[in-house]
N, C-alpha and C. Protein backbone atom coordinates (compact mmCIF):
# COMPACT_ATOMS: atom_id res chain seq x y z
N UNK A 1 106.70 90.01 88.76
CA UNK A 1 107.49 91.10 89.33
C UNK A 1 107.12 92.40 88.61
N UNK A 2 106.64 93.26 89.57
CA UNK A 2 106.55 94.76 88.83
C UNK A 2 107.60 96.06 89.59
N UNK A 3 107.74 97.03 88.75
CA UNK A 3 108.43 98.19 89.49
C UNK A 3 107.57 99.47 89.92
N UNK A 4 106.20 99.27 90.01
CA UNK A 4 105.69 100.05 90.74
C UNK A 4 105.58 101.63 90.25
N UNK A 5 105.91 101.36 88.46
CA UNK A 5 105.52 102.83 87.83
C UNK A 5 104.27 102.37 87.33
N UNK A 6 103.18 103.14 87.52
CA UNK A 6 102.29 102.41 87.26
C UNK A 6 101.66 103.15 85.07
N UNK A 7 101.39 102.10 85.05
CA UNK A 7 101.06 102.12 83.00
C UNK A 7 100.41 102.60 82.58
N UNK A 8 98.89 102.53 83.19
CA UNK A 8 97.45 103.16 83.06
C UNK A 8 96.73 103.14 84.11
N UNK A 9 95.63 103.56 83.81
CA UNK A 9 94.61 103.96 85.05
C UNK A 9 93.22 102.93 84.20
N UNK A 10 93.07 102.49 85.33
CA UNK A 10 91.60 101.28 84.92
C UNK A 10 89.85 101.85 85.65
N UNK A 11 89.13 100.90 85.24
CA UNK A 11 87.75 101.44 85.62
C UNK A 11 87.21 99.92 86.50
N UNK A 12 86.88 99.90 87.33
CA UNK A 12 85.91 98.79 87.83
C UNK A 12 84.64 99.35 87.02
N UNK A 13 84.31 98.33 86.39
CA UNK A 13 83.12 98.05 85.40
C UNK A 13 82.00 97.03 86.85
N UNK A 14 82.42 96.00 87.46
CA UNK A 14 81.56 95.36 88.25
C UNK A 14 82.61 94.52 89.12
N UNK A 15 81.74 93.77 90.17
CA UNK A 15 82.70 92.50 90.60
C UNK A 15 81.79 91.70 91.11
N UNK A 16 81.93 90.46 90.15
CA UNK A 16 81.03 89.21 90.63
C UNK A 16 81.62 88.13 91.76
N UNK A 17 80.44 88.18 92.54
CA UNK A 17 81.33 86.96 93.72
C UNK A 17 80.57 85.61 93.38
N UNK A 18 81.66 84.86 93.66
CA UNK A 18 81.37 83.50 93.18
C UNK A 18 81.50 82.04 94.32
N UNK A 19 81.90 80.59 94.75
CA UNK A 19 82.07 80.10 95.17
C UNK A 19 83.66 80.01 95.54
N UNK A 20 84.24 80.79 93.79
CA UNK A 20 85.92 80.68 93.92
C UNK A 20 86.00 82.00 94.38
N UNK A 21 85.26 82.84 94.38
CA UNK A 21 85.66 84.11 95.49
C UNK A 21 85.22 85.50 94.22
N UNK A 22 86.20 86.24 93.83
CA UNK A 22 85.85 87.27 93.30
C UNK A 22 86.27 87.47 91.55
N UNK A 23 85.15 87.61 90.34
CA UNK A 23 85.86 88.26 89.63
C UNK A 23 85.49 89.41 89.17
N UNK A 24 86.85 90.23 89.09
CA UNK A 24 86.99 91.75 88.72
C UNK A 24 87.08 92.06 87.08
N UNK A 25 85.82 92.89 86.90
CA UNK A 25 86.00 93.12 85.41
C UNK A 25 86.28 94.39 85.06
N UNK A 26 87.78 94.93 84.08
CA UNK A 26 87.79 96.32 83.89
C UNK A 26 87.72 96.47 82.89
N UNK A 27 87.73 97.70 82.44
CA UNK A 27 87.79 98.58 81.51
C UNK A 27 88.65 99.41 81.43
N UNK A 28 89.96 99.31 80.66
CA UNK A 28 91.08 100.04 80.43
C UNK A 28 91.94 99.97 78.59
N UNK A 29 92.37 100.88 78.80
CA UNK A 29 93.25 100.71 77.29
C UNK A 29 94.16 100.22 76.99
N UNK A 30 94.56 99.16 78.04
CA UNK A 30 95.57 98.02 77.81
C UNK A 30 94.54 96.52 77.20
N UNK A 31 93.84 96.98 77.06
CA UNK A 31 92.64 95.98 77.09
C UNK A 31 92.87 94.83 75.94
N UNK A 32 93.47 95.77 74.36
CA UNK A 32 93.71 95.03 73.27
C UNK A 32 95.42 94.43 73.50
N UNK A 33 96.23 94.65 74.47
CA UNK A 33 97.71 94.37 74.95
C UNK A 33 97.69 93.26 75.24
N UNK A 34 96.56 92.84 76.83
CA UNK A 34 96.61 92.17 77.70
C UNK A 34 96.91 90.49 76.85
N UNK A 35 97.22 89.11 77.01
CA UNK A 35 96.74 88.24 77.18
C UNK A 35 96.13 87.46 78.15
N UNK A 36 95.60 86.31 78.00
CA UNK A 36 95.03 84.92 78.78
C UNK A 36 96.39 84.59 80.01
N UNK A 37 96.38 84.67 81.12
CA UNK A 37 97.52 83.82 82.00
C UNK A 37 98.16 84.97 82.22
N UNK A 38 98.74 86.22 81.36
CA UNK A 38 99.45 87.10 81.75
C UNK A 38 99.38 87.60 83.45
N UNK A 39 99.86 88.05 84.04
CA UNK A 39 100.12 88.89 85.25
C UNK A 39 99.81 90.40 85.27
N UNK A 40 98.67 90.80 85.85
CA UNK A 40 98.73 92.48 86.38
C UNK A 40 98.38 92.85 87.66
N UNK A 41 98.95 93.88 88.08
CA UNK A 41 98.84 94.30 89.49
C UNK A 41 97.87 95.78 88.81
N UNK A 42 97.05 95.04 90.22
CA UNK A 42 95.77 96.60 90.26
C UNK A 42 95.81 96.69 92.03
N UNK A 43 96.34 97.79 91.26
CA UNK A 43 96.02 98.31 92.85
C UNK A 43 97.17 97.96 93.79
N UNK A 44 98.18 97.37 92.93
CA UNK A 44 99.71 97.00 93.93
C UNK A 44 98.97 95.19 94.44
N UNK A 45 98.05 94.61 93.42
CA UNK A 45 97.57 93.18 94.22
C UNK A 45 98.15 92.42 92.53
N UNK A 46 98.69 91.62 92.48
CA UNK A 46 99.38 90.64 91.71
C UNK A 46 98.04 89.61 91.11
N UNK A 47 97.40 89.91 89.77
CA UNK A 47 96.28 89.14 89.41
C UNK A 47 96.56 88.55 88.23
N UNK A 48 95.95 87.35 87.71
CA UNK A 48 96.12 86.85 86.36
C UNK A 48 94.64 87.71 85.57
N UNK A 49 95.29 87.62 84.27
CA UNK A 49 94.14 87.29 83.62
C UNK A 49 93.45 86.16 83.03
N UNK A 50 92.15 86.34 83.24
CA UNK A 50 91.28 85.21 82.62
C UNK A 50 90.72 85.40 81.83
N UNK A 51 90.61 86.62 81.34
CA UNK A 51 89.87 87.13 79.75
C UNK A 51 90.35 88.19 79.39
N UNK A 52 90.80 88.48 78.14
CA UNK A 52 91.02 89.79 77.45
C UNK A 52 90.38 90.01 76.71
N UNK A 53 89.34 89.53 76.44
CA UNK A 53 88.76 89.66 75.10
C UNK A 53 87.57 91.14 75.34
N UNK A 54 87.62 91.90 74.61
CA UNK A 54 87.00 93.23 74.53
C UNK A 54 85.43 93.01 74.58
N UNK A 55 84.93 93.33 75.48
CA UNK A 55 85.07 94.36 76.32
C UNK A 55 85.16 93.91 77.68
N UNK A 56 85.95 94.59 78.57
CA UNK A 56 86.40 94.60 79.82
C UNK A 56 87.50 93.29 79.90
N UNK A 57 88.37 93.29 80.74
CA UNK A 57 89.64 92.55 81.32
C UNK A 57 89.09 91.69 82.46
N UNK A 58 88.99 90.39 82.50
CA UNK A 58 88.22 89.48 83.90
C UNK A 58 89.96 89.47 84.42
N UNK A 59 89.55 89.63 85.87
CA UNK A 59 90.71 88.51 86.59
C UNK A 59 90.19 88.45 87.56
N UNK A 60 90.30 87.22 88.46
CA UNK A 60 90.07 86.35 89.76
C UNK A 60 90.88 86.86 90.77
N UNK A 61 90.46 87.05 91.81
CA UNK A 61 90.62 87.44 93.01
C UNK A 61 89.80 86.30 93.93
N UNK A 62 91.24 85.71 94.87
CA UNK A 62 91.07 84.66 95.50
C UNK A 62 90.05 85.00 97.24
N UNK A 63 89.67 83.81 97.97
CA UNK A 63 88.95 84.51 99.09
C UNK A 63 90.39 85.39 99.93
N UNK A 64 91.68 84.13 100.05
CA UNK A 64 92.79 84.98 100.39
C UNK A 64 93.29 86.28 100.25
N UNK A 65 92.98 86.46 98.93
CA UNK A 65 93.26 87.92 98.58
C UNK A 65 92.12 88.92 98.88
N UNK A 66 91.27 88.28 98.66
CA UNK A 66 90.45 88.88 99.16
C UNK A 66 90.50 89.69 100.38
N UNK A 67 90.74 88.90 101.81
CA UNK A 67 90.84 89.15 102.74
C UNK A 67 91.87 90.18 103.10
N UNK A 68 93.20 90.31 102.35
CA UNK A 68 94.33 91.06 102.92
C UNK A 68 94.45 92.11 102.29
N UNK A 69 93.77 92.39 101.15
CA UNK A 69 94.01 93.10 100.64
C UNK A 69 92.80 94.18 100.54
N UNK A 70 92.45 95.54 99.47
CA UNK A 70 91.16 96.24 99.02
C UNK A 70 90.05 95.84 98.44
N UNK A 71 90.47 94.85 97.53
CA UNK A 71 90.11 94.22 96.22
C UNK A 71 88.34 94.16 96.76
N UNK A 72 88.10 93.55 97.85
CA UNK A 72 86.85 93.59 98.02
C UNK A 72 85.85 94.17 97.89
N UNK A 73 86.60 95.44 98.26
CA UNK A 73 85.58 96.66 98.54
C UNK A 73 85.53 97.60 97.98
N UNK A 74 86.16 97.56 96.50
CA UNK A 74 86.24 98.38 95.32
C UNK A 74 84.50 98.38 95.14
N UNK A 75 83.80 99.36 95.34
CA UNK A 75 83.01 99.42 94.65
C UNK A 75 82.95 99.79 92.42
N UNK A 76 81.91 99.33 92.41
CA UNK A 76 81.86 99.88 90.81
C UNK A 76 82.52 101.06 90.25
N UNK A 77 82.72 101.75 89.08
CA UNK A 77 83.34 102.74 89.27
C UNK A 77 84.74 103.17 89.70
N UNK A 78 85.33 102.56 90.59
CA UNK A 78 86.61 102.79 91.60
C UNK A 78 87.67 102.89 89.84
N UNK A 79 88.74 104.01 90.43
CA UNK A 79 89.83 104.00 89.70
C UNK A 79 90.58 103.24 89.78
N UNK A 80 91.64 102.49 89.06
CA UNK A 80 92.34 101.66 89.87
C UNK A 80 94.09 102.04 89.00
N UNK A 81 94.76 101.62 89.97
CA UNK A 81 96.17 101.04 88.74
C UNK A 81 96.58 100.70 88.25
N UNK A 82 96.76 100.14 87.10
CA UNK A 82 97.53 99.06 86.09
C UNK A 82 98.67 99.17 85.83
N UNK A 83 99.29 97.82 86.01
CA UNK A 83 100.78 97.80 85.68
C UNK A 83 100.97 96.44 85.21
N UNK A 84 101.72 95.87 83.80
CA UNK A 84 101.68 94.87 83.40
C UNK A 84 103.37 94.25 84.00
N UNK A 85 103.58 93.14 84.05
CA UNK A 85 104.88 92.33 84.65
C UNK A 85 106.20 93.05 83.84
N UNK A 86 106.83 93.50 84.43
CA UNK A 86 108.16 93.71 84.07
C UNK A 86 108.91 93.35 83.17
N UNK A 87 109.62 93.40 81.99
CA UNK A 87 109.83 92.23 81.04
C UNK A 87 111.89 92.10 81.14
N UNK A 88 112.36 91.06 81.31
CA UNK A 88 113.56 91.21 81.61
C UNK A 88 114.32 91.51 81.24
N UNK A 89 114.31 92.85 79.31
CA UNK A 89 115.45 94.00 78.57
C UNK A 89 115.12 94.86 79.29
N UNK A 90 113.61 95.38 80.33
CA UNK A 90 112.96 96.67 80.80
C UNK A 90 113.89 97.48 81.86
N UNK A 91 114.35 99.03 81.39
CA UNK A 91 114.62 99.49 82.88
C UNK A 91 114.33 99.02 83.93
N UNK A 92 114.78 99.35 84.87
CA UNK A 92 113.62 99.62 86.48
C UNK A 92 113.92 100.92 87.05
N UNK A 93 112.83 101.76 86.98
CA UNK A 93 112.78 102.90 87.54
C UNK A 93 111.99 103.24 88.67
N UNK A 94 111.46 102.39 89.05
CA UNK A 94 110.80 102.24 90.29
C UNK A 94 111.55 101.43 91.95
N UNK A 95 111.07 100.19 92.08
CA UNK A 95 112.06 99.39 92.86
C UNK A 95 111.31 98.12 92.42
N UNK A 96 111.82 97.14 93.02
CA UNK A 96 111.38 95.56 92.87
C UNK A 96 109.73 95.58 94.06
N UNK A 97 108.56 95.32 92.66
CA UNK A 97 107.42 95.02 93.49
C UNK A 97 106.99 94.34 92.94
N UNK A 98 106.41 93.06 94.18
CA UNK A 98 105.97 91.39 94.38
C UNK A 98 104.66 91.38 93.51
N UNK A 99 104.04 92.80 93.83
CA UNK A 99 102.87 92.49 94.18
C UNK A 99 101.68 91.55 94.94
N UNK A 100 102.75 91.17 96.15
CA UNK A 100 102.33 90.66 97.15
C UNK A 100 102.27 91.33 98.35
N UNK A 101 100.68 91.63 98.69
CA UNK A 101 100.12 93.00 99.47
C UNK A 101 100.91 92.39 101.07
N UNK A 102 101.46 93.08 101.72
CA UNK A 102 101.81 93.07 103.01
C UNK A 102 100.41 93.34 104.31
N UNK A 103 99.70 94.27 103.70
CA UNK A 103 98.34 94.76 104.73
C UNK A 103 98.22 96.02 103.97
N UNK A 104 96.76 96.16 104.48
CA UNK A 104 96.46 98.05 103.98
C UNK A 104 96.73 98.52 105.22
N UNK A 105 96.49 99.48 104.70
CA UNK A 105 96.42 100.79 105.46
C UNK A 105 95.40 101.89 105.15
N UNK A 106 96.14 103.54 105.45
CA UNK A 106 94.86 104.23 105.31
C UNK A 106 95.31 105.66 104.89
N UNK A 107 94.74 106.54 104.18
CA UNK A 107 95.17 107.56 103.88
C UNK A 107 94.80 108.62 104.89
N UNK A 108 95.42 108.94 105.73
CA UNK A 108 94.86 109.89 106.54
C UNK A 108 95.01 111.36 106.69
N UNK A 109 95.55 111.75 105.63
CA UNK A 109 95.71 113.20 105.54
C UNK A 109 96.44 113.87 103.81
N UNK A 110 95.74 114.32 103.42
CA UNK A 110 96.29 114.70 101.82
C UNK A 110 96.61 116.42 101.91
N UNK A 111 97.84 116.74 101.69
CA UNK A 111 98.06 118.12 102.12
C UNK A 111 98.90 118.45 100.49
N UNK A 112 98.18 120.06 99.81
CA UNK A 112 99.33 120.36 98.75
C UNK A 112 100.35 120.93 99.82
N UNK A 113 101.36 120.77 98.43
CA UNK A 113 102.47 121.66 99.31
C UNK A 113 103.13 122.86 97.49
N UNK A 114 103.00 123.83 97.14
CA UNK A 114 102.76 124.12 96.14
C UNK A 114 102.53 123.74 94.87
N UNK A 115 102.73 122.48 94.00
CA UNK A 115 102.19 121.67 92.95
C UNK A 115 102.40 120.57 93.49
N UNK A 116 103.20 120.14 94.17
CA UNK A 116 102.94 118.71 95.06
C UNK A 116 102.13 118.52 96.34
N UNK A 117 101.75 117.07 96.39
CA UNK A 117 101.23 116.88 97.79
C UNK A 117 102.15 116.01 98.52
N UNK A 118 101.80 116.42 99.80
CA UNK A 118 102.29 114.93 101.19
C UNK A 118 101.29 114.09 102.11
N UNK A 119 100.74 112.83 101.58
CA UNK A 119 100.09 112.03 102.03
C UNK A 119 100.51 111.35 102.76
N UNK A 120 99.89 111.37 103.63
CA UNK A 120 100.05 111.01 105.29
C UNK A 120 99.05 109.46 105.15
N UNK A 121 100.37 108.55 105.35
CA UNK A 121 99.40 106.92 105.62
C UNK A 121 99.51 106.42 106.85
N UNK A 122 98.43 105.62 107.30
CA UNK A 122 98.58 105.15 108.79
C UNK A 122 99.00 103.33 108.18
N UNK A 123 99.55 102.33 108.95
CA UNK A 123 99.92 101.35 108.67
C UNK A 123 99.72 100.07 109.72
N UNK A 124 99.62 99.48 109.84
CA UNK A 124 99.63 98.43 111.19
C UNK A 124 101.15 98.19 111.82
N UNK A 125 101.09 97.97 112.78
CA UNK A 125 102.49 97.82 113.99
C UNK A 125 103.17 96.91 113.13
N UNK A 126 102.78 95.71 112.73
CA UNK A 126 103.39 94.35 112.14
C UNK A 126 104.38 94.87 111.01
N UNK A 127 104.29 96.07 110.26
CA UNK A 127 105.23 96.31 109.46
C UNK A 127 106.04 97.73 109.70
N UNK A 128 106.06 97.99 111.44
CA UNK A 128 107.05 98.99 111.48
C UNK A 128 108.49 98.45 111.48
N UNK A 129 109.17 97.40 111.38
CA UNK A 129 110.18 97.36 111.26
C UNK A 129 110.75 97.04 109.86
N UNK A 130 110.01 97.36 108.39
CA UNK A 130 109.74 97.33 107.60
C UNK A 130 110.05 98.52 106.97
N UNK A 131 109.99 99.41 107.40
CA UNK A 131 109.34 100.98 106.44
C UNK A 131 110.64 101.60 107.29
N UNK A 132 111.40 102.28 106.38
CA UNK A 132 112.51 103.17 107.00
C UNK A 132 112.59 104.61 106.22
N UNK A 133 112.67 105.54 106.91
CA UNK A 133 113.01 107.14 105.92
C UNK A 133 113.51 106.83 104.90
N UNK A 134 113.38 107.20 103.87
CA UNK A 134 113.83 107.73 102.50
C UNK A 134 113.96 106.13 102.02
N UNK A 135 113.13 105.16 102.76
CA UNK A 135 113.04 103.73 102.15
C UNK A 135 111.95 103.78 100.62
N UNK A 136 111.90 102.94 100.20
CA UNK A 136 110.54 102.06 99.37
C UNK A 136 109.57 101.58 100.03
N UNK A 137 108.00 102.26 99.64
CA UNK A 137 107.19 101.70 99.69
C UNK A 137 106.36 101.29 98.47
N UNK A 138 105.40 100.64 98.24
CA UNK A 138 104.39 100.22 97.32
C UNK A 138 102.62 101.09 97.48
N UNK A 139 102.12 101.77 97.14
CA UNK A 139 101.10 102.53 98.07
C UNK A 139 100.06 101.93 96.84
N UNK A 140 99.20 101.47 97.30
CA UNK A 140 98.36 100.76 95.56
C UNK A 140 98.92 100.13 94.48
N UNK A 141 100.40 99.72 94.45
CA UNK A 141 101.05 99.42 93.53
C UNK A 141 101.78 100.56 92.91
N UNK A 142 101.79 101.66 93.39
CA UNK A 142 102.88 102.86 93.06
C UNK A 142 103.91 102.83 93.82
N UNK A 143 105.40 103.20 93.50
CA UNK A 143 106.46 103.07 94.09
C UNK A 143 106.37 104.52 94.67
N UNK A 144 106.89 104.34 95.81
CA UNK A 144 106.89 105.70 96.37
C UNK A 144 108.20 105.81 97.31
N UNK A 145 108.52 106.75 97.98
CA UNK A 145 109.97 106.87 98.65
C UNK A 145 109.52 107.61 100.09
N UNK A 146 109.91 106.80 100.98
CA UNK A 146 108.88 107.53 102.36
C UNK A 146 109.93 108.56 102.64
N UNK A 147 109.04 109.84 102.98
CA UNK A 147 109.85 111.13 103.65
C UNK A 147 110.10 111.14 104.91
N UNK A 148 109.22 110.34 105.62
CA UNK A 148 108.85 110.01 107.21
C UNK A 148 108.56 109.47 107.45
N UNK A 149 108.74 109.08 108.77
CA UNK A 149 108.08 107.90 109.61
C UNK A 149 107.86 108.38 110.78
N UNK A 150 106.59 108.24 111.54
CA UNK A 150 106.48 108.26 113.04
C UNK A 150 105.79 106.83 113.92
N UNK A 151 105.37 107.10 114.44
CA UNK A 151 104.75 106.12 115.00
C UNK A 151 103.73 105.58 114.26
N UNK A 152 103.17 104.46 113.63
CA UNK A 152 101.90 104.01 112.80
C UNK A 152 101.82 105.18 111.45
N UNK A 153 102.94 105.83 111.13
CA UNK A 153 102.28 106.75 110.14
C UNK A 153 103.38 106.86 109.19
N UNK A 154 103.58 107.02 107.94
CA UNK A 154 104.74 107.78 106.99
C UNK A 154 104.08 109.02 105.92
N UNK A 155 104.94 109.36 105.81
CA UNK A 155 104.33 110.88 104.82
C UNK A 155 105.37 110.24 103.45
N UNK A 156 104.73 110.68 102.39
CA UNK A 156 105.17 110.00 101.20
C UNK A 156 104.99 111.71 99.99
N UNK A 157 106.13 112.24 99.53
CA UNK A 157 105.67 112.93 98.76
C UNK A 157 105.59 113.35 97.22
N UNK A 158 104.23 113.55 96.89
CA UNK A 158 103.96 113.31 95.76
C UNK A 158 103.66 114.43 94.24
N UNK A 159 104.51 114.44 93.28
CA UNK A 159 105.01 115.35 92.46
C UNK A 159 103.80 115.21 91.26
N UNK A 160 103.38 116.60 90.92
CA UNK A 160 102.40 116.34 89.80
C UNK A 160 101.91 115.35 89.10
N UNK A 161 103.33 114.80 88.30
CA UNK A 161 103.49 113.62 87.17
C UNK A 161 102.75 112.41 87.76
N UNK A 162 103.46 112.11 89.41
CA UNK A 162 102.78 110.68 89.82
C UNK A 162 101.06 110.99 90.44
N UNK A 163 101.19 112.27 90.26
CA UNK A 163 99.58 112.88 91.15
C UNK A 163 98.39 112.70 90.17
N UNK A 164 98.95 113.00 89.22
CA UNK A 164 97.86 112.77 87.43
C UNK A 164 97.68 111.37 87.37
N UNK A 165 98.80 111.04 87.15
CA UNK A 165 99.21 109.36 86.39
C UNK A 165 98.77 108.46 87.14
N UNK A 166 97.97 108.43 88.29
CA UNK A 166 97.66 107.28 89.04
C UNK A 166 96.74 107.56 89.73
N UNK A 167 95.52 107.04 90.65
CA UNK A 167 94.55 107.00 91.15
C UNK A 167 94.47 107.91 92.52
N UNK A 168 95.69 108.67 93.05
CA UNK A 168 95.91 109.27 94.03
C UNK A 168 95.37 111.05 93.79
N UNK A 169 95.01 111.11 92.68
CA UNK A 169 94.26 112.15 91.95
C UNK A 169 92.44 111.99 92.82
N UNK A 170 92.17 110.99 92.90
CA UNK A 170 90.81 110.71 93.33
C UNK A 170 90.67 110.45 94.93
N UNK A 171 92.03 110.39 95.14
CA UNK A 171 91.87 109.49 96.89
C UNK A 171 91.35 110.51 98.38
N UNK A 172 91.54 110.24 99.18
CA UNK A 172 90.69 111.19 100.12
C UNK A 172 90.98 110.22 101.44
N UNK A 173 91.23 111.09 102.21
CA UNK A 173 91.46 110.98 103.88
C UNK A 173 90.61 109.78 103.97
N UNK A 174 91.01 109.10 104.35
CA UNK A 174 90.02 107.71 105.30
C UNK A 174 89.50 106.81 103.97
N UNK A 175 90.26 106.67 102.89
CA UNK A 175 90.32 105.66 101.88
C UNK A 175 91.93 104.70 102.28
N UNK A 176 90.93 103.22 102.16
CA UNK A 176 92.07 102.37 102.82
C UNK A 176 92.70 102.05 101.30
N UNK A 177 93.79 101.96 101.36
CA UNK A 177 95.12 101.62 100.48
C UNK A 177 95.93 100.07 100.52
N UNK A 178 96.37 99.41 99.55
CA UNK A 178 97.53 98.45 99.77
C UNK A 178 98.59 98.76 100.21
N UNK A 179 99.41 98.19 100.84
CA UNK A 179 100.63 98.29 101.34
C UNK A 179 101.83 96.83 100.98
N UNK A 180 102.73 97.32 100.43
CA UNK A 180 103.88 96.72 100.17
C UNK A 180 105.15 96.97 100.14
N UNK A 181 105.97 96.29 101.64
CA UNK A 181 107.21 97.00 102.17
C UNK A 181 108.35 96.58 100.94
N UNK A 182 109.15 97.28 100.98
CA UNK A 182 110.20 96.76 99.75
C UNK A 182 111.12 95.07 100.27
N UNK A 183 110.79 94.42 99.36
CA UNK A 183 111.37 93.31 99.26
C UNK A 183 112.98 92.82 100.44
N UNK A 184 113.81 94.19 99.66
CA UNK A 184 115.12 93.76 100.44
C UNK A 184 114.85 94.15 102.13
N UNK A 185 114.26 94.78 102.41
CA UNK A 185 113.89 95.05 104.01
C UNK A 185 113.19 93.69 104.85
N UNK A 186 112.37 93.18 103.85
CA UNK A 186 112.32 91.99 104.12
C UNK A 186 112.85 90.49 104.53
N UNK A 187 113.64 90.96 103.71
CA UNK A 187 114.99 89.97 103.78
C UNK A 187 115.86 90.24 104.84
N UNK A 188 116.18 91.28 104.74
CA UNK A 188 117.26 91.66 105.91
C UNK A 188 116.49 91.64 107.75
N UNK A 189 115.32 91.84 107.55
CA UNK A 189 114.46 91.58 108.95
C UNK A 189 114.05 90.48 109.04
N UNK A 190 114.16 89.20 108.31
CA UNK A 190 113.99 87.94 108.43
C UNK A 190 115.77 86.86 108.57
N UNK A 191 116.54 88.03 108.14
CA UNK A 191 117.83 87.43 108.31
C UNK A 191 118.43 87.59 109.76
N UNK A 192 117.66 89.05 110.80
CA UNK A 192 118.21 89.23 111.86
C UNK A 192 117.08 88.09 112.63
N UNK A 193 116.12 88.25 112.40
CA UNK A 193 115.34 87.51 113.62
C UNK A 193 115.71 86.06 113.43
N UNK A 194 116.32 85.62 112.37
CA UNK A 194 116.80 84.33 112.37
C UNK A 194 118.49 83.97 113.24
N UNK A 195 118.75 85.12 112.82
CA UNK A 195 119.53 85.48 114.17
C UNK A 195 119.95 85.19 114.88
N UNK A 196 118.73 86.06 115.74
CA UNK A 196 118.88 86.39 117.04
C UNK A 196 117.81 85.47 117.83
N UNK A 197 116.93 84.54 116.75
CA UNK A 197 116.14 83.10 117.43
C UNK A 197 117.22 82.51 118.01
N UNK A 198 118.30 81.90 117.07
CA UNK A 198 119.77 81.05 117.02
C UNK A 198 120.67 81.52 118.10
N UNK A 199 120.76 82.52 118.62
CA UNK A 199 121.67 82.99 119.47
C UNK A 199 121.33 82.83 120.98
């Protein structure tokens, strides 16, 4: 379980594909923190680690994950997000995130608006009943608070602090993103359609 403030900013160093699918090696300054088995979300995707040992962070990325998520197509280089598991004395200043990717999406428009910006994401149909105004979203594993919603799209807006502190500093129109609807929306749209199957 993470809350979607994200800790540090990571480096894709490489990504080897294998028979078990993908492993991702970074380079970040949580590097001497991390352990063996621990839990981190890059990129808002929920990964173990399999090596901490200096230099670079391994973790496995399944063909599954593969598929639903970015993880694939990180080229070398790519910035990414780091956020280590939540620990249960920790605030939460973010909201409750699975780090279990729902679908990407896409950044389709990055606008300042005087030291902030409003990024405009496009999303798939399957999670419009998911995403509500001034709801929780997950955008790479950053918690964010949607300003809007229209049809296939929400505007999300974003204040210096989270504009530095996370990989949205680098991003650009027509870079696809993770997506993760907030948990309790989930629940409550699986409690009506159970419903209204029953009725």
């Amino acid at each position: 379980m993470f809350t979607g403030l994200i800790e540090s900013l990571g480096r894709v160093e490489r990504i080897e594909r294998s028979a078990a699918g993908l492993r991702l090696v970074l380079s970040t300054d949580l590097e001497s923190e991390l352990v063996v088995g621990e839990s981190l979300a890059v990129n808002g995707v929920c990964l173990t680690v399999v090596r901490a040992a200096t230099p670079g962070v391994h973790a496995d990325v399944s063909p599954e994950t593969e598929r639903v998520t970015t993880m694939g197509a990180l080229p070398p280089g790519s910035i990414v997000n780091l956020e280590r598991s939540i620990r249960a004395d920790a605030r939460i200043g973010g909201h409750f995130v699975q780090g279990h990717v729902d679908a990407t999406g896409r950044i389709e428009r990055i606008v300042s608006e005087g030291d902030s910006y409003r990024v405009t994401v496009s999303f798939p149909p399957a999670l419009e009943p998911l995403l509500v105004s001034k709801g929780s979203v997950a955008v790479d594993g950053i918690s964010l608070t949607i300003a809007s919603i229209d049809s296939g799209r929400f505007d999300v807006q974003i204040i210096p602090h989270t504009w530095e502190r996370t990989n949205l500093h680098t991003a650009a129109a027509g870079v696809a993103v993770n997506l993760e609807c907030d948990i309790l929306g989930k629940y409550a749209a699986r409690a009506i359609e159970v419903v209204l199957r029953r009725s």
